[in-house]
PDB file of N, CA and C in Angstrom:
ATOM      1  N   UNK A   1      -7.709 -28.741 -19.693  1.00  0.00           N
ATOM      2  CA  UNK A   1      -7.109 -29.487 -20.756  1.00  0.00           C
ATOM      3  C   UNK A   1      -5.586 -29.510 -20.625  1.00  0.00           C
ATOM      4  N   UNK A   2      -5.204 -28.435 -20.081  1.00  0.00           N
ATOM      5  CA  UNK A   2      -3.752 -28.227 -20.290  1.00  0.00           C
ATOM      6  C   UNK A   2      -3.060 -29.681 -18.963  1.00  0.00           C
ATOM      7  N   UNK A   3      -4.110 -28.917 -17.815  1.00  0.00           N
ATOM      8  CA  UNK A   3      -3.697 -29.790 -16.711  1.00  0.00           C
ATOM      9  C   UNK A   3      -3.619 -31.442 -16.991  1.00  0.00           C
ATOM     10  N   UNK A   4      -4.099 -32.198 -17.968  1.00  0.00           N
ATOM     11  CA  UNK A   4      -3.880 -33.185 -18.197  1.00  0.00           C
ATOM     12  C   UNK A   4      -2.658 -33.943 -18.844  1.00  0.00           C
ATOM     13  N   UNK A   5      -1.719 -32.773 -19.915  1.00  0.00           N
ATOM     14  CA  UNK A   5      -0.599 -33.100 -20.314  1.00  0.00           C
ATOM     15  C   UNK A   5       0.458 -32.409 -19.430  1.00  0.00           C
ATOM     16  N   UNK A   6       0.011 -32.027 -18.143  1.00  0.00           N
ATOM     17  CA  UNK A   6       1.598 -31.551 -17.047  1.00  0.00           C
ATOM     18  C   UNK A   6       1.000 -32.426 -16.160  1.00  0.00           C
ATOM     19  N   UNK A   7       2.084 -32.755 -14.986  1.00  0.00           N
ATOM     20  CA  UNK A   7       1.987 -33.237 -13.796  1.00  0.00           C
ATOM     21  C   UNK A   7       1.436 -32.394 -12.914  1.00  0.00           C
ATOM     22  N   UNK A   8       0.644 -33.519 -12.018  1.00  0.00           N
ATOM     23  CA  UNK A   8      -0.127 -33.054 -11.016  1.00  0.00           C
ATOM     24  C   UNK A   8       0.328 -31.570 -10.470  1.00  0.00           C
ATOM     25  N   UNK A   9      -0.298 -30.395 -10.666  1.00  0.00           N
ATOM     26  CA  UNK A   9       0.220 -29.025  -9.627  1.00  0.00           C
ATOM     27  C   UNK A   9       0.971 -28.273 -10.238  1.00  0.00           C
ATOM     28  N   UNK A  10       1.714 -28.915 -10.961  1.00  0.00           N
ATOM     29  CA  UNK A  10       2.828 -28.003 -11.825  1.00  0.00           C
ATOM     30  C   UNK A  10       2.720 -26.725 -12.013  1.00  0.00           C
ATOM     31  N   UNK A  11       1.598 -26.381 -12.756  1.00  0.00           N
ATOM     32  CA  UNK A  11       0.804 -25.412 -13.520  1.00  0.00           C
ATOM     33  C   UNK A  11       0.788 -24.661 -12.456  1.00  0.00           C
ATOM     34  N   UNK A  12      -0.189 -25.269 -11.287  1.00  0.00           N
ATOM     35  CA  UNK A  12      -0.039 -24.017  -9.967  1.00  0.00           C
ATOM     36  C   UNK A  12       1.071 -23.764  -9.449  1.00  0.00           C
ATOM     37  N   UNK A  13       2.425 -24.925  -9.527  1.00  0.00           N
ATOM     38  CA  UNK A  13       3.278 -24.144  -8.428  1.00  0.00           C
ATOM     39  C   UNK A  13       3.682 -23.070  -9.003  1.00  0.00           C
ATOM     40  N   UNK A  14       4.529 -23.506 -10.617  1.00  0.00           N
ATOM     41  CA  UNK A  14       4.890 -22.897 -11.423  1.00  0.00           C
ATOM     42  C   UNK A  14       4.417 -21.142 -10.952  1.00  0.00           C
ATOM     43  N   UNK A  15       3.061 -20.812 -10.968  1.00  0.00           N
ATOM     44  CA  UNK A  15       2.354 -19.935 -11.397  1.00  0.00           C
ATOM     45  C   UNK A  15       2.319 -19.396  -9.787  1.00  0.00           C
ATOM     46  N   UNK A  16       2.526 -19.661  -8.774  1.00  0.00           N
ATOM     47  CA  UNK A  16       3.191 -19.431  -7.686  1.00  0.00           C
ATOM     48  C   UNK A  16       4.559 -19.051  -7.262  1.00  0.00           C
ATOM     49  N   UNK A  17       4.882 -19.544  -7.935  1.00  0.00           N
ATOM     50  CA  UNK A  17       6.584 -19.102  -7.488  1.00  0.00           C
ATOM     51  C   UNK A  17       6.759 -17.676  -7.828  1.00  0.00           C
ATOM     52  N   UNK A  18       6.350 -17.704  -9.405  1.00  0.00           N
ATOM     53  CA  UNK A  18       6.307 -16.432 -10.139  1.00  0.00           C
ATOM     54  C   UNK A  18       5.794 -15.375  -8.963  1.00  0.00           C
ATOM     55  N   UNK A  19       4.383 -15.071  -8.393  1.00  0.00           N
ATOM     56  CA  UNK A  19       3.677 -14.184  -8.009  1.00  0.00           C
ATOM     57  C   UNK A  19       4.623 -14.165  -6.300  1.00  0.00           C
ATOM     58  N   UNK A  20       5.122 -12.975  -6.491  1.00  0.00           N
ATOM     59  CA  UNK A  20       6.427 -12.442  -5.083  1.00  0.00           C
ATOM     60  C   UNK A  20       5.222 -11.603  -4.025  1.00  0.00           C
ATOM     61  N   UNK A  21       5.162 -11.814  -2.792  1.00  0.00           N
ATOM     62  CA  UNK A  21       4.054 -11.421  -2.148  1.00  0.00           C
ATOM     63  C   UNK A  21       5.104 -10.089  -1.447  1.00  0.00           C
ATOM     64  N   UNK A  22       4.258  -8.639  -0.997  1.00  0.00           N
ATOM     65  CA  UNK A  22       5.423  -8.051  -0.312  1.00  0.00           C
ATOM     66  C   UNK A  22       5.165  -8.353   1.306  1.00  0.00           C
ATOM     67  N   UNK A  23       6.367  -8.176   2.183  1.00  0.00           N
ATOM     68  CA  UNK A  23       5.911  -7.995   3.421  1.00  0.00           C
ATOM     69  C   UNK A  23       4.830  -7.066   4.189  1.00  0.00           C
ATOM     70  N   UNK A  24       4.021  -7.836   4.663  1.00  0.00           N
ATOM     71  CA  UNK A  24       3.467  -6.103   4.627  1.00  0.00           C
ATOM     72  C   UNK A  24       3.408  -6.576   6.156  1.00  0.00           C
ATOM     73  N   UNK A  25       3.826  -6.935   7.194  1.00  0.00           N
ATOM     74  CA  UNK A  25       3.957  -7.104   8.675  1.00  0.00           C
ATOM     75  C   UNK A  25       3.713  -6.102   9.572  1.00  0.00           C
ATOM     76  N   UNK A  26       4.373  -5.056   8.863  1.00  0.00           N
ATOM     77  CA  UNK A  26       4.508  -3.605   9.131  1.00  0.00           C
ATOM     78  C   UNK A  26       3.166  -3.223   9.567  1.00  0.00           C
ATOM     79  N   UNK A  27       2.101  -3.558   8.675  1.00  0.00           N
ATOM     80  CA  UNK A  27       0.909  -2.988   8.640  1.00  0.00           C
ATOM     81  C   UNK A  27       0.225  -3.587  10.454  1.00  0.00           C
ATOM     82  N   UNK A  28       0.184  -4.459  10.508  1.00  0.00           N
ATOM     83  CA  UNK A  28       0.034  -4.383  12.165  1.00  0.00           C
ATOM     84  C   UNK A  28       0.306  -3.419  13.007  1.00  0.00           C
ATOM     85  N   UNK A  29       1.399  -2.951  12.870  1.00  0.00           N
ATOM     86  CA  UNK A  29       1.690  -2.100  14.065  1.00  0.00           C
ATOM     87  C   UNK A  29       1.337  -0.772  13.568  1.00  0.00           C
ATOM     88  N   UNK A  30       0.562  -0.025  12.367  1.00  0.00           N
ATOM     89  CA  UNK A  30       0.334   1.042  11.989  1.00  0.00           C
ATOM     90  C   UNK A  30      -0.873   1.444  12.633  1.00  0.00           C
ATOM     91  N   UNK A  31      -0.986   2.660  12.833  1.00  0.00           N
ATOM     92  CA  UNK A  31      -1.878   3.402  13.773  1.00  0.00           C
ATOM     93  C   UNK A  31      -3.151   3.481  12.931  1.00  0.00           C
ATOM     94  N   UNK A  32      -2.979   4.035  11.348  1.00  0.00           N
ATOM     95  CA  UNK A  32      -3.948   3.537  10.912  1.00  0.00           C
ATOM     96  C   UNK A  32      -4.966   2.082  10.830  1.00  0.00           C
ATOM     97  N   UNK A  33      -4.450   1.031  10.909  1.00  0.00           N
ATOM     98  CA  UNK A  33      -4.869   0.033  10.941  1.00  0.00           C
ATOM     99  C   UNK A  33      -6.084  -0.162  12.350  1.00  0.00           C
ATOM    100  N   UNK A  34      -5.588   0.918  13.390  1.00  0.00           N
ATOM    101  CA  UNK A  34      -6.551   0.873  14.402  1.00  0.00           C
ATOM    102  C   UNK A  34      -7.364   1.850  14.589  1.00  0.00           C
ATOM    103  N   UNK A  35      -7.184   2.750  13.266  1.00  0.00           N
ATOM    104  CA  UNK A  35      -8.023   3.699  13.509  1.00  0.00           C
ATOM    105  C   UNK A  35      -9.130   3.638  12.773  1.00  0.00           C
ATOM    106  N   UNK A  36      -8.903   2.965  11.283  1.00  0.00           N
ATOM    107  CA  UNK A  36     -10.085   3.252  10.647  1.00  0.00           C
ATOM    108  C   UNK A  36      -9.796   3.553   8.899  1.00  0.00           C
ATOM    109  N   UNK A  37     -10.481   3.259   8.401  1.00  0.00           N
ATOM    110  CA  UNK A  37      -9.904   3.436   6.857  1.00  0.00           C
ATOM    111  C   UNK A  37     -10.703   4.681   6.365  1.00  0.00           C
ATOM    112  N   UNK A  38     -11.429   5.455   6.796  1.00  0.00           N
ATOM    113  CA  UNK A  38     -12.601   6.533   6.645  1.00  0.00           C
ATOM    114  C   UNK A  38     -11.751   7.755   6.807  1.00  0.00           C
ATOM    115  N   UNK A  39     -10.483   8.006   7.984  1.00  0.00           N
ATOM    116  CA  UNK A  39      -9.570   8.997   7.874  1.00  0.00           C
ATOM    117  C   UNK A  39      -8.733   9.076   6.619  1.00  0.00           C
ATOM    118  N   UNK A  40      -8.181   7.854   5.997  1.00  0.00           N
ATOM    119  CA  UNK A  40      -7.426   8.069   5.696  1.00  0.00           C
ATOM    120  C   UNK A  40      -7.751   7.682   3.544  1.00  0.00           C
ATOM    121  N   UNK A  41      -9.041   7.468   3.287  1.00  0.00           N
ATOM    122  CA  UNK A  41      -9.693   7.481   2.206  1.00  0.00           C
ATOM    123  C   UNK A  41     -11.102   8.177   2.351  1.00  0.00           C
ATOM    124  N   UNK A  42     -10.582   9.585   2.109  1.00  0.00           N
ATOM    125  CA  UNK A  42     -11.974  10.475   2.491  1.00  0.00           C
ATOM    126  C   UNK A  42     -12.625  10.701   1.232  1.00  0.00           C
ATOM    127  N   UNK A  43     -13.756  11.123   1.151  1.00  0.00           N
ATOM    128  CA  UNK A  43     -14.382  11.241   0.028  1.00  0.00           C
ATOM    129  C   UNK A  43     -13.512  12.789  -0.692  1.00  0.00           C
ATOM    130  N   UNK A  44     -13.754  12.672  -2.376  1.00  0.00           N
ATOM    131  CA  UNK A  44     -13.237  14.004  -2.705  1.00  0.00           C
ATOM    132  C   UNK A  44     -13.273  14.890  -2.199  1.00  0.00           C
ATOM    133  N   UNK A  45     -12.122  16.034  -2.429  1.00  0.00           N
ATOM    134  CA  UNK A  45     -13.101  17.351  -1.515  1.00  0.00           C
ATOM    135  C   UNK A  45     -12.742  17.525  -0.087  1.00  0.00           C
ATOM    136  N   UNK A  46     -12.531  16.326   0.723  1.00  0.00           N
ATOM    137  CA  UNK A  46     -12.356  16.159   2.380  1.00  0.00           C
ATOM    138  C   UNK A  46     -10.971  16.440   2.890  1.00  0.00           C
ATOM    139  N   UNK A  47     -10.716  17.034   3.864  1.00  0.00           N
ATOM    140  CA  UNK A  47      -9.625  17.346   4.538  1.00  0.00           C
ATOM    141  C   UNK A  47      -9.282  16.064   4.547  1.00  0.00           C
ATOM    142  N   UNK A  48      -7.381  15.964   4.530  1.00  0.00           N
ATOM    143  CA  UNK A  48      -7.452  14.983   5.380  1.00  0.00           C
ATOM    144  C   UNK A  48      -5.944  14.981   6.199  1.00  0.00           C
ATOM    145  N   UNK A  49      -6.573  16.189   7.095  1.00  0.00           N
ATOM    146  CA  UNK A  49      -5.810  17.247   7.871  1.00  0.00           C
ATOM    147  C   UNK A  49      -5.446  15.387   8.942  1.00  0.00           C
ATOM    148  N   UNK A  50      -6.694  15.295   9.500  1.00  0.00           N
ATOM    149  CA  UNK A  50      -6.818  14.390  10.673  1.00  0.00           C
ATOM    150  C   UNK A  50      -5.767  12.751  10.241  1.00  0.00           C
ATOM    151  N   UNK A  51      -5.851  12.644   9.300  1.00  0.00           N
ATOM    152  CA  UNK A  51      -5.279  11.509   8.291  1.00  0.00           C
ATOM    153  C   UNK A  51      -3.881  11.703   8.647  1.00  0.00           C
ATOM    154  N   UNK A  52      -3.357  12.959   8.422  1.00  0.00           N
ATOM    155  CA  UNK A  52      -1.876  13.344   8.381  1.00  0.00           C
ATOM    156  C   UNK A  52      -1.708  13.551  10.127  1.00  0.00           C
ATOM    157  N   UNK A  53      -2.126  13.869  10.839  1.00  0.00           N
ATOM    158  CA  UNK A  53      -2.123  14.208  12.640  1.00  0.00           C
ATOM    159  C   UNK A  53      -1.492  12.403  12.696  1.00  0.00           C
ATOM    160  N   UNK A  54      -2.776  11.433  12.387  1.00  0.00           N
ATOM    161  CA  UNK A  54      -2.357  10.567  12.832  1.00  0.00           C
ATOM    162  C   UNK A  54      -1.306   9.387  12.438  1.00  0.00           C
ATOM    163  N   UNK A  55      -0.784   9.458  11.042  1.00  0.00           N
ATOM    164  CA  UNK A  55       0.447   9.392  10.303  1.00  0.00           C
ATOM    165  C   UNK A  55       2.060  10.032  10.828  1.00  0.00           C
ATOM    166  N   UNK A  56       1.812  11.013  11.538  1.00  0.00           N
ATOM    167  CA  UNK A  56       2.396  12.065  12.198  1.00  0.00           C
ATOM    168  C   UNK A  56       2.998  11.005  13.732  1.00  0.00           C
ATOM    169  N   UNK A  57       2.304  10.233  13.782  1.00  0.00           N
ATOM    170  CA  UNK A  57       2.209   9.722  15.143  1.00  0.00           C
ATOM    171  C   UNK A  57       2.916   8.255  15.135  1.00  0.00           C
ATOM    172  N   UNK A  58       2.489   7.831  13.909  1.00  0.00           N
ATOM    173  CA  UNK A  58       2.833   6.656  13.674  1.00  0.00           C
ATOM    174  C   UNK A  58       4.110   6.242  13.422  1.00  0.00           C
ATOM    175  N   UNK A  59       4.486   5.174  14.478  1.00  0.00           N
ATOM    176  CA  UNK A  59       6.324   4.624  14.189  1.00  0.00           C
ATOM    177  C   UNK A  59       6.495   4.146  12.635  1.00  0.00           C
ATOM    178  N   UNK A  60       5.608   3.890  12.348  1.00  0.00           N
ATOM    179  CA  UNK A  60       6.000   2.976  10.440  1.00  0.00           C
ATOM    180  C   UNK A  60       5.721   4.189   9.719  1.00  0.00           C
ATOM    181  N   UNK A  61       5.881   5.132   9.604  1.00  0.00           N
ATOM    182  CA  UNK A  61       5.273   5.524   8.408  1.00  0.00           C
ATOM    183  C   UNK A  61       6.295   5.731   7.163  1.00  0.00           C
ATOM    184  N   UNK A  62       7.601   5.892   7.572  1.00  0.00           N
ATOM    185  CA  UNK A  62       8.335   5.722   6.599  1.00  0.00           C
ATOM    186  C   UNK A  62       8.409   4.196   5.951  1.00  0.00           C
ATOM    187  N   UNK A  63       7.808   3.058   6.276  1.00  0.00           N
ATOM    188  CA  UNK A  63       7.444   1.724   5.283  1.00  0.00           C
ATOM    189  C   UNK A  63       6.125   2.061   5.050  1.00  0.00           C
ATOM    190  N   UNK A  64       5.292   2.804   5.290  1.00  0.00           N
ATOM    191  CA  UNK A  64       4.104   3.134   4.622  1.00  0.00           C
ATOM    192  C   UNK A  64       3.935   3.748   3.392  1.00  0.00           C
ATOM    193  N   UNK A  65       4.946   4.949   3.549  1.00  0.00           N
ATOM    194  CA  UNK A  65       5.596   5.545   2.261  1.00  0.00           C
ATOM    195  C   UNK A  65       5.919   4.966   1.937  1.00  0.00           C
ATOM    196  N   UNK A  66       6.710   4.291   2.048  1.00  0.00           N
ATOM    197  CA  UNK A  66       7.806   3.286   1.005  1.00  0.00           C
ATOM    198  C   UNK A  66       6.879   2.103  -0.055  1.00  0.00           C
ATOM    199  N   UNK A  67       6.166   1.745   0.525  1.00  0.00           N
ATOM    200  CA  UNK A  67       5.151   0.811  -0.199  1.00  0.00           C
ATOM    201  C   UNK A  67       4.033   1.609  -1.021  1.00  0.00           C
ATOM    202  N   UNK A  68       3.900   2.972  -0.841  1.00  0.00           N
ATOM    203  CA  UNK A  68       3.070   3.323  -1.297  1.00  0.00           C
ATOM    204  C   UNK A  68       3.703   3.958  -2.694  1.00  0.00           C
ATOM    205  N   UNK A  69       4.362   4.212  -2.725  1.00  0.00           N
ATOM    206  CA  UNK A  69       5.630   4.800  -3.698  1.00  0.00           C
ATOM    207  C   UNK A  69       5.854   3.775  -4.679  1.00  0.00           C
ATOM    208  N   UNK A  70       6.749   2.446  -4.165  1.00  0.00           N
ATOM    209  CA  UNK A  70       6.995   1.388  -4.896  1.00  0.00           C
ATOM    210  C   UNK A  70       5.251   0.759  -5.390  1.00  0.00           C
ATOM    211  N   UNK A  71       4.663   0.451  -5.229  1.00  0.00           N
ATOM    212  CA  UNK A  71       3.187   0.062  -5.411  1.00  0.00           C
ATOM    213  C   UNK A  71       2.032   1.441  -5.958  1.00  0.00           C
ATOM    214  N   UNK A  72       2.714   2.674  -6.267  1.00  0.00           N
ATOM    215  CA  UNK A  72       1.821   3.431  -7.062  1.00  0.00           C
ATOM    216  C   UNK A  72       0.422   3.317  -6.756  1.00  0.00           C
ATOM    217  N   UNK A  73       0.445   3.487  -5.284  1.00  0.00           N
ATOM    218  CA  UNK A  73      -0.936   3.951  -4.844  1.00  0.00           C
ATOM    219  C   UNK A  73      -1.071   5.114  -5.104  1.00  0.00           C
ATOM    220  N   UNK A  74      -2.558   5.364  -5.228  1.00  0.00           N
ATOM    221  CA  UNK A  74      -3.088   6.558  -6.011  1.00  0.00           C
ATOM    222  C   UNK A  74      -4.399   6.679  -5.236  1.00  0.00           C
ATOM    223  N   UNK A  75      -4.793   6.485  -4.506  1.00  0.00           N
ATOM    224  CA  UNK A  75      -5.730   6.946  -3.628  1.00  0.00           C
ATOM    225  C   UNK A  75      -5.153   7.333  -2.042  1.00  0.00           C
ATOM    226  N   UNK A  76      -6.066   7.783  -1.237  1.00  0.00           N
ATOM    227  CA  UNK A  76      -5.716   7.842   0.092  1.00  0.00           C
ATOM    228  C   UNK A  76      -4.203   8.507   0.391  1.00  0.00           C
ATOM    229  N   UNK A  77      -4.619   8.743   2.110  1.00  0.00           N
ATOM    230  CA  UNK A  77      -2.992   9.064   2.704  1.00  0.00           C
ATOM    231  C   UNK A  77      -2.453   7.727   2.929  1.00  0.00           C
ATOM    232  N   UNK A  78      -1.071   8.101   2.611  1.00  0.00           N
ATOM    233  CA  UNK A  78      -0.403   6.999   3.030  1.00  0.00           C
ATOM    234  C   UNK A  78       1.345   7.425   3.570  1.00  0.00           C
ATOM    235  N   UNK A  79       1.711   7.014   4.515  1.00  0.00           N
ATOM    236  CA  UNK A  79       2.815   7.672   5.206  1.00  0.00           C
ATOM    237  C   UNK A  79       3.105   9.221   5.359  1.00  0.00           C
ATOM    238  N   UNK A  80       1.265   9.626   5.186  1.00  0.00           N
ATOM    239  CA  UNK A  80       1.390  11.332   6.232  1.00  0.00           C
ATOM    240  C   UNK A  80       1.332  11.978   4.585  1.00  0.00           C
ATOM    241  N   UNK A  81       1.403  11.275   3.330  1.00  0.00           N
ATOM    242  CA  UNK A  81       1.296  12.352   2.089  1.00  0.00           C
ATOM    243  C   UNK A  81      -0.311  11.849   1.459  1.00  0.00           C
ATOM    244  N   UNK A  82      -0.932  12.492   0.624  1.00  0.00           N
ATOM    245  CA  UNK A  82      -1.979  12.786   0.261  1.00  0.00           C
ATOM    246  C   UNK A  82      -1.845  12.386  -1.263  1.00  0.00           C
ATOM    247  N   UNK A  83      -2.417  12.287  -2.187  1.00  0.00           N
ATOM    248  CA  UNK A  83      -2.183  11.251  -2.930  1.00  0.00           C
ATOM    249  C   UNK A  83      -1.394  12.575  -4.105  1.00  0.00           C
ATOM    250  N   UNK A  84      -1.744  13.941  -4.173  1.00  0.00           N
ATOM    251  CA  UNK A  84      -1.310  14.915  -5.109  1.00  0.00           C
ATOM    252  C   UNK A  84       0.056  15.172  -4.443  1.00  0.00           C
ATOM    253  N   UNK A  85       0.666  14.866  -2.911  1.00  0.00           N
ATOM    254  CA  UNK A  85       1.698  15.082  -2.259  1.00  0.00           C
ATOM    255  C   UNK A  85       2.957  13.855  -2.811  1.00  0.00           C
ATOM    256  N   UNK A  86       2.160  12.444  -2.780  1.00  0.00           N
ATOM    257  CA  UNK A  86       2.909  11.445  -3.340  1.00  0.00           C
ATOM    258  C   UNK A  86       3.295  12.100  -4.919  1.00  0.00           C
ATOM    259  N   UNK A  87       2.328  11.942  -6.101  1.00  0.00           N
ATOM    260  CA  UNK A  87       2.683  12.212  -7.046  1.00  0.00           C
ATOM    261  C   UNK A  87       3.760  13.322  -7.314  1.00  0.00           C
ATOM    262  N   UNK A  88       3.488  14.439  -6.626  1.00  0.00           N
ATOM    263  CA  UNK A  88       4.730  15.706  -6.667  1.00  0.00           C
ATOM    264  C   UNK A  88       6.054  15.056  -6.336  1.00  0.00           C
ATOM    265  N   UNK A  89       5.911  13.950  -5.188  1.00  0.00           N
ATOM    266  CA  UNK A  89       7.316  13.265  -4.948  1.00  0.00           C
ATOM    267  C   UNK A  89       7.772  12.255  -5.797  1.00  0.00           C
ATOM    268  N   UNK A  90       6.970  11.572  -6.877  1.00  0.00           N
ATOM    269  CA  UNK A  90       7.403  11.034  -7.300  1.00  0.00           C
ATOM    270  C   UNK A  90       8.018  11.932  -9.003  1.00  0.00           C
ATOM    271  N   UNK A  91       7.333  12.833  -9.133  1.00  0.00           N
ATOM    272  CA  UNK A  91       7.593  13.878 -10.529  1.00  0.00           C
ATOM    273  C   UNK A  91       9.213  14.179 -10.135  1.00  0.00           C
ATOM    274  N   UNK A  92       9.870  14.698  -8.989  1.00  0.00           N
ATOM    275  CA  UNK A  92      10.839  15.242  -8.468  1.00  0.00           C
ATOM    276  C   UNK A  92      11.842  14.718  -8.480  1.00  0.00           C
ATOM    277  N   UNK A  93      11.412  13.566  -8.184  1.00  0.00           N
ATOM    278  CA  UNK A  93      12.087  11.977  -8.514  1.00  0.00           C
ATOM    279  C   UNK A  93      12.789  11.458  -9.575  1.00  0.00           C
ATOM    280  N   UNK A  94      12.421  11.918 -10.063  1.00  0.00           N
ATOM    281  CA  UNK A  94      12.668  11.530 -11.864  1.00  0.00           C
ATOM    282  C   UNK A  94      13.359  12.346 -12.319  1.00  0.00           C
TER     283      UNK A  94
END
């Protein structure tokens, strides 16, 4: 209904412009990306000794952190911290 009193698209570009996508380019060249998402979102309970080895290894992981921080991920490793490792960094923070 609405779409009939705006011009053609409006509504979508409008509603596009708004929504800012992040880079995430980065994520290609991450070691996780070729390893597997099972290391690095283990079930409760699970080491994820092996998660951090291969974070450890990885050239990005400081934009891994970085996105994971700004974007308040709350599951999984992400740039070599564990999700109770992120939160402590972000409490410290503040």
């Amino acid at each position: 209904m609405i779409e009939r009193f705006s011009p053609s698209g409006t509504l979508l570009s409008m509603h596009t412009e708004m929504i800012t996508t992040p880079d995430l380019a980065w994520q290609e060249e991450a070691l996780c990306a070729q390893t597997g998402a099972d290391f690095f979102f283990p079930e409760p309970g699970s080491s994820v000794r092996d998660a951090k080895r291969i974070c450890a290894l990885c050239p990005i992981r400081s934009a891994c952190l970085e996105y994971a921080l700004i974007n308040d991920e709350r599951f999984g490793v992400w740039g070599g911290l564990s999700e109770k490792e992120r939160l402590a960094l972000r409490r410290t923070a503040h």
